[in-house]
Protein backbone atom coordinates (compact mmCIF):
# COMPACT_ATOMS: atom_id res chain seq x y z
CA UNK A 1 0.00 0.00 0.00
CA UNK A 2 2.83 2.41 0.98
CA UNK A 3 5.01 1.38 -2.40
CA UNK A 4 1.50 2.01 -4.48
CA UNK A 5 1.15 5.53 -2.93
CA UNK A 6 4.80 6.38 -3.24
CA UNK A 7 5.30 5.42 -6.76
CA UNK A 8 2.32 7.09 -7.69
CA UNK A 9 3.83 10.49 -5.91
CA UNK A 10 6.82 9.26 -7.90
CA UNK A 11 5.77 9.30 -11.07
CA UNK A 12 3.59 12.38 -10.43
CA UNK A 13 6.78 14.41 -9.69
CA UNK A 14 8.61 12.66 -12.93
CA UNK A 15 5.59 13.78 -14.64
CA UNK A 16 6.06 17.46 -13.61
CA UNK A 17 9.80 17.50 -13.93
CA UNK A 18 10.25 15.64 -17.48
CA UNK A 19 8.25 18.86 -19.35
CA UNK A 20 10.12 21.48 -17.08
CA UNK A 21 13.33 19.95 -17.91
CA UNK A 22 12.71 19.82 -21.51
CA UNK A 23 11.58 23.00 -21.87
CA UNK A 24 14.93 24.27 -20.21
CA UNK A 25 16.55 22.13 -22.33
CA UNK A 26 15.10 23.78 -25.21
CA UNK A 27 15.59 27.86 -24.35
CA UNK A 28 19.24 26.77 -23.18
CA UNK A 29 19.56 25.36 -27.06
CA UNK A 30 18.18 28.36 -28.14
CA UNK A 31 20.40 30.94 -25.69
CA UNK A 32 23.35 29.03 -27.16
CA UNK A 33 22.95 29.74 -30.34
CA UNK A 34 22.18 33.11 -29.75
CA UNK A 35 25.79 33.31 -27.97
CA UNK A 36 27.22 31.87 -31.53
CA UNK A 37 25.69 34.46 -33.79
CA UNK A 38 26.33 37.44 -31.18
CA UNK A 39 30.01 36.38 -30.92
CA UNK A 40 30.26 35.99 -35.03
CA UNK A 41 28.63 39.15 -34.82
CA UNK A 42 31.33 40.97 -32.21
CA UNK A 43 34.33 38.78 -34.53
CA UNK A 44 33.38 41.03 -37.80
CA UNK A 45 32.50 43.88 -35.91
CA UNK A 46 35.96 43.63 -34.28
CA UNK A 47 37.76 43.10 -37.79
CA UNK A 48 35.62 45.59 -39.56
CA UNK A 49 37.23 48.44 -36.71
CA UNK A 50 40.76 46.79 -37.31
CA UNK A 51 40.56 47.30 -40.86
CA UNK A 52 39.37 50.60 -40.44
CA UNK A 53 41.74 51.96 -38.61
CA UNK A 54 44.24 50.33 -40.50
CA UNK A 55 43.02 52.30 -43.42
CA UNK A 56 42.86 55.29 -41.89
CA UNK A 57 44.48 57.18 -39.22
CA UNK A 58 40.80 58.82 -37.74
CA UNK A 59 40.74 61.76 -35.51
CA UNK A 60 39.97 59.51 -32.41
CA UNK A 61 41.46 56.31 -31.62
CA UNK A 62 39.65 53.23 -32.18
CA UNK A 63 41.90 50.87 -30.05
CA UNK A 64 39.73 51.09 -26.88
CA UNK A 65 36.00 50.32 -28.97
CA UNK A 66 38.12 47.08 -30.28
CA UNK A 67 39.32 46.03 -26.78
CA UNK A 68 36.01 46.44 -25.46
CA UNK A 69 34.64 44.30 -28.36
CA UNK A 70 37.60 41.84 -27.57
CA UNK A 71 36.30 41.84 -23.60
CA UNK A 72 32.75 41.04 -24.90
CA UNK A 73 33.64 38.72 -26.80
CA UNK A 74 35.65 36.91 -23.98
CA UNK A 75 32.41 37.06 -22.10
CA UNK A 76 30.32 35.44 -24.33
CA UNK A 77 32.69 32.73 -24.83
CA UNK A 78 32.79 32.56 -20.68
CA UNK A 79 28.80 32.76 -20.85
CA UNK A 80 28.67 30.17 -24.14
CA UNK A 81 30.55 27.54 -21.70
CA UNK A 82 28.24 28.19 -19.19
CA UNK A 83 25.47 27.64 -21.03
CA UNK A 84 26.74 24.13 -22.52
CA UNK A 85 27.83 22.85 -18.55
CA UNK A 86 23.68 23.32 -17.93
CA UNK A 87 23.05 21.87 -21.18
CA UNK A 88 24.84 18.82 -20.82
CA UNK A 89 23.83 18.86 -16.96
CA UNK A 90 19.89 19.24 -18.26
CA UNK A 91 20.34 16.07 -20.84
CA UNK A 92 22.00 14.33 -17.90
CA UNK A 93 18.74 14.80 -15.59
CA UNK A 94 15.95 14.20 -18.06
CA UNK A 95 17.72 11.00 -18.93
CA UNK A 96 18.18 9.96 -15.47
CA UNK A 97 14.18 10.69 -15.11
CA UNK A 98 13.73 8.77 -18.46
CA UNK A 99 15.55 5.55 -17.02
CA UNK A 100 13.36 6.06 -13.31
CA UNK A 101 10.12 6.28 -15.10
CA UNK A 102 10.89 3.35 -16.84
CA UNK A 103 12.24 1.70 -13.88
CA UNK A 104 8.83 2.53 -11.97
CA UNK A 105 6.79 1.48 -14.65
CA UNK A 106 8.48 -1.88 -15.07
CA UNK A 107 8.10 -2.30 -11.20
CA UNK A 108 3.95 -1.43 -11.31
CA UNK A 109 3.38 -3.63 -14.60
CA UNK A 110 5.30 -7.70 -13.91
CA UNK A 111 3.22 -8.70 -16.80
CA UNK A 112 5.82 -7.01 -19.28
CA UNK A 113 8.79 -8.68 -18.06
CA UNK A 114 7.16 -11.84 -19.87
């Protein structure tokens, strides 16, 4: 009776968790590939400036603009890793929950061992 009531609250929670985690899963996918086009983005912006001022000596210098590019771009690369460590953490969890659902639902149903 007490294994019935705590599998069902079991498989309730996994039930709760799986779509959560998936839907993480998803927007972390999607941040991440936001990160790649922003830093592709920052890369030509950055050799756009260096060409520029390669061309042309302008009446301000355009050194500090490029290091700041050059310290966003370090961030996003920091934030990028970041983002893959959850990833790969996320995958880890909703197959862990995969294998305990199955687990619990191999443990309530005998009759599909046969």
């Amino acid at each position: 009776m007490a294994t019935d009531s705590t599998d069902s609250l079991t498989d309730g929670i996994l039930s709760v968790l799986r779509p959560a985690v998936e839907e993480v899963d998803l927007k972390v996918k999607a941040v991440r590939q936001s990160q790649v086009e922003l830093r592709e983005y920052v890369d030509k912006l950055s050799k756009e400036l260096h060409r520029l001022s390669d061309l042309q000596k302008a009446p301000i210098s355009l050194d500090p603009y490029v290091q700041n590019l050059e310290n966003s771009k370090h961030r996003i690369l920091l934030v990028n890793n970041l983002l893959e460590s959850v990833q790969e953490r996320l995958t880890r969890l909703n197959q862990h929950i995969a294998r305990e659902s199955a687990r619990r639902k191999a443990m309530l149903d005998p009759s599909q061992l046969s």
